[in-house]
Protein backbone atom coordinates (compact mmCIF):
# COMPACT_ATOMS: atom_id res chain seq x y z
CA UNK A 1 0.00 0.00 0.00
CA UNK A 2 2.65 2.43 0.04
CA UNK A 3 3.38 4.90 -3.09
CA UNK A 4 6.82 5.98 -2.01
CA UNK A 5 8.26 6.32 -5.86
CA UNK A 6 5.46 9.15 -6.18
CA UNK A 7 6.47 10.84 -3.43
CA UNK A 8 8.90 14.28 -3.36
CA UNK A 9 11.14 15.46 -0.59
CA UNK A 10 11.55 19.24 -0.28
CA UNK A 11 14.56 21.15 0.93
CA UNK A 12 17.73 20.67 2.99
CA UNK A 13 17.52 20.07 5.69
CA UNK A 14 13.74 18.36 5.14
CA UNK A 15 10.96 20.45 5.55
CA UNK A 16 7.99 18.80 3.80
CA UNK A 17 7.09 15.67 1.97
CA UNK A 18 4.48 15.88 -0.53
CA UNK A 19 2.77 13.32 -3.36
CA UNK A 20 3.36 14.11 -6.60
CA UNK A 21 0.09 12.48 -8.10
CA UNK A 22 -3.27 12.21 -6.60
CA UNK A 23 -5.25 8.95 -5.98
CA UNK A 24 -7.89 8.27 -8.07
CA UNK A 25 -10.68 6.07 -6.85
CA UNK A 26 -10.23 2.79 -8.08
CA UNK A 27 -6.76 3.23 -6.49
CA UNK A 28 -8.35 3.78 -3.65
CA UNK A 29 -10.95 0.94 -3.21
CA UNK A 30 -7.80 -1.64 -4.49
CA UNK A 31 -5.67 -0.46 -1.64
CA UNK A 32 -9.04 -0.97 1.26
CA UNK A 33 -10.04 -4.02 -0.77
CA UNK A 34 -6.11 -5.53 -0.78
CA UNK A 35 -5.01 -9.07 1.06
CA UNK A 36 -2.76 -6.67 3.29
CA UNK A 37 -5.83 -4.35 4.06
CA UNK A 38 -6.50 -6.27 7.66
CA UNK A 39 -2.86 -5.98 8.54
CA UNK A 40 -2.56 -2.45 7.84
CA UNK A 41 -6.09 -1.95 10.06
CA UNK A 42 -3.53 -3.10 13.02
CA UNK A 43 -0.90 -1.22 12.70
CA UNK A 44 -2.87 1.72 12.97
CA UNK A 45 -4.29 0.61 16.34
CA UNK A 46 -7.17 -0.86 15.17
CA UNK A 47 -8.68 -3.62 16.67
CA UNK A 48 -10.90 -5.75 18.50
CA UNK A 49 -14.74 -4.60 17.84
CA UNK A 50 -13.60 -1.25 15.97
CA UNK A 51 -11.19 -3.87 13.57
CA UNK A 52 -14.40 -6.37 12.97
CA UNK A 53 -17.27 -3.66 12.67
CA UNK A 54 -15.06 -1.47 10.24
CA UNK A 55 -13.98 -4.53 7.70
CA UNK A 56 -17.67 -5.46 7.53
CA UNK A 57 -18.48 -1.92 6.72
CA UNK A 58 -15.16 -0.90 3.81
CA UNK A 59 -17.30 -3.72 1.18
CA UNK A 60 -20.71 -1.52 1.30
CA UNK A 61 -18.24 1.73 1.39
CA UNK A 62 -16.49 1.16 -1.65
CA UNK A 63 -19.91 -0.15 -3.49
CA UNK A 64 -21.12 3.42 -3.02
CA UNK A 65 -19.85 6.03 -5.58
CA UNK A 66 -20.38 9.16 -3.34
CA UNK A 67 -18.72 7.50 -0.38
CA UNK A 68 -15.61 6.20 -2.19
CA UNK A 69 -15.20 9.79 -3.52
CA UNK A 70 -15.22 11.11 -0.32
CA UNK A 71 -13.02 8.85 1.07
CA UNK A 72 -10.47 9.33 -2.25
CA UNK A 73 -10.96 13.14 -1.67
CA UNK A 74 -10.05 13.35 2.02
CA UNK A 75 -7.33 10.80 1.32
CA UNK A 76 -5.47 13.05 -1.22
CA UNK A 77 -5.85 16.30 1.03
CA UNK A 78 -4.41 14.21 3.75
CA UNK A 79 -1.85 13.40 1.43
CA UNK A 80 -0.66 16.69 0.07
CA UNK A 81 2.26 17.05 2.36
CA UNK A 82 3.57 16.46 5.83
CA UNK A 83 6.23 18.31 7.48
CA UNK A 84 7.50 21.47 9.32
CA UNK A 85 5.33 24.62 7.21
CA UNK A 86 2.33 22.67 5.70
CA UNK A 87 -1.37 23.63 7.19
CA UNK A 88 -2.99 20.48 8.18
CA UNK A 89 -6.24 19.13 6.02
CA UNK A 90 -9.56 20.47 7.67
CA UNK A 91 -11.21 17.18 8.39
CA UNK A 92 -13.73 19.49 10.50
CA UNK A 93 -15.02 21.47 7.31
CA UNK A 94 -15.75 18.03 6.16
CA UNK A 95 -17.64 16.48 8.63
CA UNK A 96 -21.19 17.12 8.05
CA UNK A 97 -20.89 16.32 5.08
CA UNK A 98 -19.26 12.78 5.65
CA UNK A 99 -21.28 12.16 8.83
CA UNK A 100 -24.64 12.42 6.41
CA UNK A 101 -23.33 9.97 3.77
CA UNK A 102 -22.25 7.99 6.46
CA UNK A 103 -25.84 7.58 7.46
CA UNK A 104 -26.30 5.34 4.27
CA UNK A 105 -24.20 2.36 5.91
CA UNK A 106 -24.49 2.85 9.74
CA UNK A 107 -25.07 5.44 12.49
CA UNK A 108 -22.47 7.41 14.20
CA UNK A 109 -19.73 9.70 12.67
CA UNK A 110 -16.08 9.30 11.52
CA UNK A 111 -16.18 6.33 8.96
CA UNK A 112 -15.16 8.43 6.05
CA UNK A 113 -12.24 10.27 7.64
CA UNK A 114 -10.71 6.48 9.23
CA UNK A 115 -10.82 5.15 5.97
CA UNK A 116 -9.27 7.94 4.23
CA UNK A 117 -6.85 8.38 7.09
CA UNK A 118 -5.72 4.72 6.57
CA UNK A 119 -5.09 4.81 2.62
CA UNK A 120 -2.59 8.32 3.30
CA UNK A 121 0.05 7.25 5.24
CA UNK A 122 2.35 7.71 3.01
CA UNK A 123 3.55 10.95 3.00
CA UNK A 124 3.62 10.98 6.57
CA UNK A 125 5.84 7.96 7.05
CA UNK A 126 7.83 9.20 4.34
CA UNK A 127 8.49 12.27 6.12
CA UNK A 128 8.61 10.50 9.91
CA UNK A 129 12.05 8.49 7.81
CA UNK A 130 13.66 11.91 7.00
CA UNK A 131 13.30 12.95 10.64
CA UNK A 132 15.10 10.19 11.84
CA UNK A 133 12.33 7.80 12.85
CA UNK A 134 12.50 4.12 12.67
CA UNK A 135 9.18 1.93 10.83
CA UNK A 136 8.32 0.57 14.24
CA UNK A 137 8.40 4.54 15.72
CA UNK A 138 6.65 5.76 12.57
CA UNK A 139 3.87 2.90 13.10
CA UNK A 140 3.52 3.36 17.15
CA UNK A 141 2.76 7.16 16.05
CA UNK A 142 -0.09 6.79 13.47
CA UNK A 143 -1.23 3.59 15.80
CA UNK A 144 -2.79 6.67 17.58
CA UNK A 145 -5.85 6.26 15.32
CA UNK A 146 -7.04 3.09 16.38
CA UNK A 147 -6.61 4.66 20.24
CA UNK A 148 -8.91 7.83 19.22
CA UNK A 149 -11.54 5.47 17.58
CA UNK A 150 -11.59 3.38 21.42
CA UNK A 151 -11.78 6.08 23.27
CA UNK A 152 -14.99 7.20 20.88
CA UNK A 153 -16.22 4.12 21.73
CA UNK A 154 -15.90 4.59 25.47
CA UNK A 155 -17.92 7.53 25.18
CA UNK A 156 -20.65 6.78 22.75
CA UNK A 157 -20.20 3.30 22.87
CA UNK A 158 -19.90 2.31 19.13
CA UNK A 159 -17.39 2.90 16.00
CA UNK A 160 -16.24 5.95 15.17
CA UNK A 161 -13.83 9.10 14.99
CA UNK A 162 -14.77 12.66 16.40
CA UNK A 163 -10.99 13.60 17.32
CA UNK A 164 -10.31 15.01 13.78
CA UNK A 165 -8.50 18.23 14.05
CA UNK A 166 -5.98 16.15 16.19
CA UNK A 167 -5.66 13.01 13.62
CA UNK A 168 -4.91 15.96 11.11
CA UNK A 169 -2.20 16.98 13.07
CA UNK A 170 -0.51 13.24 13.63
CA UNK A 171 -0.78 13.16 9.71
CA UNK A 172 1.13 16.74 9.02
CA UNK A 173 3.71 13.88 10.87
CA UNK A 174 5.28 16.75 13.75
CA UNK A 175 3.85 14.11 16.34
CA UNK A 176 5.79 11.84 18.04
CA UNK A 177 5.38 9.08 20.54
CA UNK A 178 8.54 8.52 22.83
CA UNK A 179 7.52 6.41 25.76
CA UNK A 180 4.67 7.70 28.29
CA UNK A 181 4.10 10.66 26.46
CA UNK A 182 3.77 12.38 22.89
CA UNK A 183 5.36 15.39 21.71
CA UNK A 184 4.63 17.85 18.39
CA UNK A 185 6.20 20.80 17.23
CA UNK A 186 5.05 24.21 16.89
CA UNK A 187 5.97 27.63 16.91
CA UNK A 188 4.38 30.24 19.66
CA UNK A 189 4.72 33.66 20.03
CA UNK A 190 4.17 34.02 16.20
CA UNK A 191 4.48 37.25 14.66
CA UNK A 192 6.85 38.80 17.48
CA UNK A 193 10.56 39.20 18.19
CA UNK A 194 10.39 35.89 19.98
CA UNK A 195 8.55 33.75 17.50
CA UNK A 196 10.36 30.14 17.92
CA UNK A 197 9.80 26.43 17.82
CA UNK A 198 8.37 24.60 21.08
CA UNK A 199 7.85 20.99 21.95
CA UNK A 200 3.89 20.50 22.94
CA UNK A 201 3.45 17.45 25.33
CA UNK A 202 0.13 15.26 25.19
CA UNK A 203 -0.70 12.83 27.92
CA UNK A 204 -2.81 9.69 26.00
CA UNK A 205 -5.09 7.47 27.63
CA UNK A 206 -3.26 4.80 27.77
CA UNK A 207 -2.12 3.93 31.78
CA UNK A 208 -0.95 5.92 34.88
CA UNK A 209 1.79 8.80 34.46
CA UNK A 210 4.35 7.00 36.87
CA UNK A 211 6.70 9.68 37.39
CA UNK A 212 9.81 7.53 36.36
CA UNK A 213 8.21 6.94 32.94
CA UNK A 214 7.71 10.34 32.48
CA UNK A 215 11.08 11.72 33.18
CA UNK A 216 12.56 8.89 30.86
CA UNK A 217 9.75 10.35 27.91
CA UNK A 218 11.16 13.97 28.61
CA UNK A 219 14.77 12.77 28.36
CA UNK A 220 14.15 11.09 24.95
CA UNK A 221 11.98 13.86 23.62
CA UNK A 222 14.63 15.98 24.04
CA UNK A 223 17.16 13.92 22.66
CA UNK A 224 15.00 13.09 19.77
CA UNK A 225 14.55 16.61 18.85
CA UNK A 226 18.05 17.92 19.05
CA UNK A 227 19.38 15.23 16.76
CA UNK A 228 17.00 14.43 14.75
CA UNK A 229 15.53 18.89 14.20
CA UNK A 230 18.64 20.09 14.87
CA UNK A 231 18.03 22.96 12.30
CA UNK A 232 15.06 24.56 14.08
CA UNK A 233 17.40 25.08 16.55
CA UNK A 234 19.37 27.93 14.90
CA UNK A 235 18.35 31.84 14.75
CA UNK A 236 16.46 31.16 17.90
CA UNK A 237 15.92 34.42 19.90
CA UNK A 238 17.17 35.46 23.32
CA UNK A 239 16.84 35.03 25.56
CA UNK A 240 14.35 31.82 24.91
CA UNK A 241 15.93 27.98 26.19
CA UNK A 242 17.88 25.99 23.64
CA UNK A 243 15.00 24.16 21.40
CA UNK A 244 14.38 20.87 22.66
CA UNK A 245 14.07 22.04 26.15
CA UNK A 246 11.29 23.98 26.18
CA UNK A 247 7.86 22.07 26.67
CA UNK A 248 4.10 23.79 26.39
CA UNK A 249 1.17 21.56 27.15
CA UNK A 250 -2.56 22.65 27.23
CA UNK A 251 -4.54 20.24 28.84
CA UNK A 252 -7.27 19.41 31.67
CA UNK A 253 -4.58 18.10 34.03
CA UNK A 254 -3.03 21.51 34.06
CA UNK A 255 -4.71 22.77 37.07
CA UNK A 256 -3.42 23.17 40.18
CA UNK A 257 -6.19 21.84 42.05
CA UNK A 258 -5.10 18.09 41.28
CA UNK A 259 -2.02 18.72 43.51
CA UNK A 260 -3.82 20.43 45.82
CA UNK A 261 -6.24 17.72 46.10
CA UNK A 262 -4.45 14.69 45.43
CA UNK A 263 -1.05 15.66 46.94
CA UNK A 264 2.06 15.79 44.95
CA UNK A 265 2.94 11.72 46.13
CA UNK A 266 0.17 10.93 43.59
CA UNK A 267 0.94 10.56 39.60
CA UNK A 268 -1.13 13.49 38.36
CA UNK A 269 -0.12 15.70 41.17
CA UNK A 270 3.25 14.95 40.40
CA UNK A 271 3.14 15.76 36.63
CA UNK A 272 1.32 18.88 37.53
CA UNK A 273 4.29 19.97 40.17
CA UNK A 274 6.50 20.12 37.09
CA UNK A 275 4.94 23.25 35.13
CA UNK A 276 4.42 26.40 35.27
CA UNK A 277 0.91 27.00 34.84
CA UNK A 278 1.28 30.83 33.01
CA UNK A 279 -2.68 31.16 31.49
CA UNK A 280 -5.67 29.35 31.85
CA UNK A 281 -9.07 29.38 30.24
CA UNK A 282 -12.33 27.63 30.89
CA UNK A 283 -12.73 23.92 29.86
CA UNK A 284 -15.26 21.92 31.65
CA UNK A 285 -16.18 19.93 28.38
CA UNK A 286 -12.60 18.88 28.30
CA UNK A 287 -12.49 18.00 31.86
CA UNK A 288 -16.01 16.07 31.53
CA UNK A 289 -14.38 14.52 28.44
CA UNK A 290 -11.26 12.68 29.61
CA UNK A 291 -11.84 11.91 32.97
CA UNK A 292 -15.53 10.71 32.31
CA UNK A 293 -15.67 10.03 28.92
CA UNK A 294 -18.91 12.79 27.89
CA UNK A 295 -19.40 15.01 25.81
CA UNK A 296 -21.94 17.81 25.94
CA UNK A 297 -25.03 17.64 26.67
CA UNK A 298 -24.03 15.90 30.07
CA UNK A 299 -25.40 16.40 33.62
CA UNK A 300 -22.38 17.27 36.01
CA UNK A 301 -24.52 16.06 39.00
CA UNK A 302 -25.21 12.65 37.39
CA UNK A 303 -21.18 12.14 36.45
CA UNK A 304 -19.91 9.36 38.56
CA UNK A 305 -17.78 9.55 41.68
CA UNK A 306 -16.58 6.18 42.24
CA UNK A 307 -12.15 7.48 41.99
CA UNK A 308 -10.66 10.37 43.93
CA UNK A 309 -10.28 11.99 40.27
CA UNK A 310 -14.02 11.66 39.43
CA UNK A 311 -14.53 13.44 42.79
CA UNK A 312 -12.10 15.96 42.60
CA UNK A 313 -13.45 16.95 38.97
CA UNK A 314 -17.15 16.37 39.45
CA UNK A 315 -17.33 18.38 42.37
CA UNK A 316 -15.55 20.99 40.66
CA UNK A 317 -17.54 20.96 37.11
CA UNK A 318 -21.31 20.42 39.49
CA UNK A 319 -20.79 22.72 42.43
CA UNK A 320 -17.57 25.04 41.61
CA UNK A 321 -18.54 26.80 38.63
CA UNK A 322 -16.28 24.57 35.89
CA UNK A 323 -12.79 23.74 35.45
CA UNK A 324 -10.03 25.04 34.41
CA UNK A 325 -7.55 24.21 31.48
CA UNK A 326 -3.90 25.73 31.61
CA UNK A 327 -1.50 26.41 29.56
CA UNK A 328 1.89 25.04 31.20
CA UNK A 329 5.42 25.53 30.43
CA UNK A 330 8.50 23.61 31.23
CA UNK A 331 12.19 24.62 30.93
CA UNK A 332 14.52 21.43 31.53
């Protein structure tokens, strides 16, 4: 499934990695109708109920000419190019429209985007090999698809995809996984004297944040980075850190109330202990979201308190006026 001859490498050092040729749809429905198609279904995460209800549904998919061009059209935007100044494909402008022709072959939302998503991984493995990435790396990144589409299912409770500005990202290929965490790059403070490249850390779902763990996903991130980007490390102004040592993350667990809380001997109190926490803005639906798995419209009185966590954040989001989301920054 890969189309590596068609696809170009720009500049020197690397900064994008683009397909020469679009896909047309028969291309399309040979690659999702392919021997290997299963395979490739797992190494994008995919499995268990999500990998059996969505190679029942690619047969009906393909049969429909309005779907398959969808899927072909998303695929080749997707595809256009991955790498350091490339906008990412707005999967969001698309979604209506995919959700309704979705309709024709089961409920729910996202069927479109996975499929297209899983035929365009070319450019962004392509790209994840000029920055130094190894197949299994490249792989354990875009596996991140098959983790969005579970926890969809843990909060509506069948297949699906609503996390598509964020699989647009992984596909622009500046995400990494190293360990506990992931890491992207971007560039803050744009526009200004002090515009420069950042390292944004993501927490997934995916087990506790043992403090250990994390230190050792900090360590490679910034070893990672400094080899591997060692260009977007030059012209930066003063009197900002050396790039690859200077970590942003905006997230729910940025709040200072876990540590006060839970104490700073727990995981998440511990993780929080390590940023500054410079802005913050209001984000109950993201709160509400990861720790209980809704989205709006919920109840905050009828979320569930059975962990510390639950109580700590449906207290906050029932009786305390919402939660918080910060914006935290990390020098190291």
């Amino acid at each position: 499934m890969s189309d590596h001859d068609q696809l170009e490498v720009l500049g020197d050092p690397p900064r994008a990695v683009r397909a020469r040729d679009e896909l047309p749809p028969p291309a399309v429905a040979a690659m999702l109708r392919a021997p290997s198609a299963p395979a490739l279904l797992e190494l994008l995460g995919i499995t268990g109920q999500d990998h059996v209800e969505l190679s029942a549904l690619i047969g009906p998919a393909l049969e429909d000419p309005e779907i398959l061009a969808e899927i072909t059209r998303t695929a080749n935007l997707l595809r256009e190019a991955a790498g350091l100044e490339v906008p990412a494909a707005d999967l969001g402008a698309l979604e209506a429209t995919h959700n309704s022709l979705q309709q024709r072959l089961a409920p729910g939302e996202g069927l479109i985007s996975i499929l297209a998503l899983a035929v365009s991984t070319s450019t962004v493995r392509a790209w994840h090999r000029e920055r130094g990435l190894s197949t299994e790396q490249s792989w354990q990144v875009l596996a991140d698809l098959g983790q969005q589409m579970r926890v969809h299912r843990r909060s509506s409770g069948e297949l699906g995809l609503h996390q598509l500005p964020w699989m647009a990202l992984n596909w622009r290929g500046r995400l990494v996984h190293l360990g506990r965490l992931q890491f992207d790059l971007h560039r803050v403070e744009q526009g200004t004297p002090q515009e420069r490249w950042v390292i944004g850390t993501h927490i997934p779902a995916s087990g506790p944040l043992d403090p250990a763990a994390v230190e050792d996903s900090f360590a490679r991130a910034t070893e990672y980075f400094t080899t591997h980007y060692a260009d977007l490390g030059t012209g930066r102004p003063e009197p900002a850190p050396p790039f690859g040592h200077e970590f942003v993350c905006d997230s729910w667990l940025m709040n200072e109330l876990l540590l006060q809380e839970l104490g700073e001997e727990s995981n998440l109190g511990a993780f929080v202990r390590r940023w500054e926490i410079v802005s913050r803005t209001a984000g109950a639906d993201s709160a509400a979201f990861f720790v209980f798995g809704s989205r709006p419209p919920y109840d905050p009185a009828t979320l569930p308190r059975t962990t510390r966590l639950e109580r700590v954040v449906g207290e906050q989001l029932a009786d305390r006026g919402g939660w918080e989301v910060g914006h935290g920054r990390l020098v190291r």
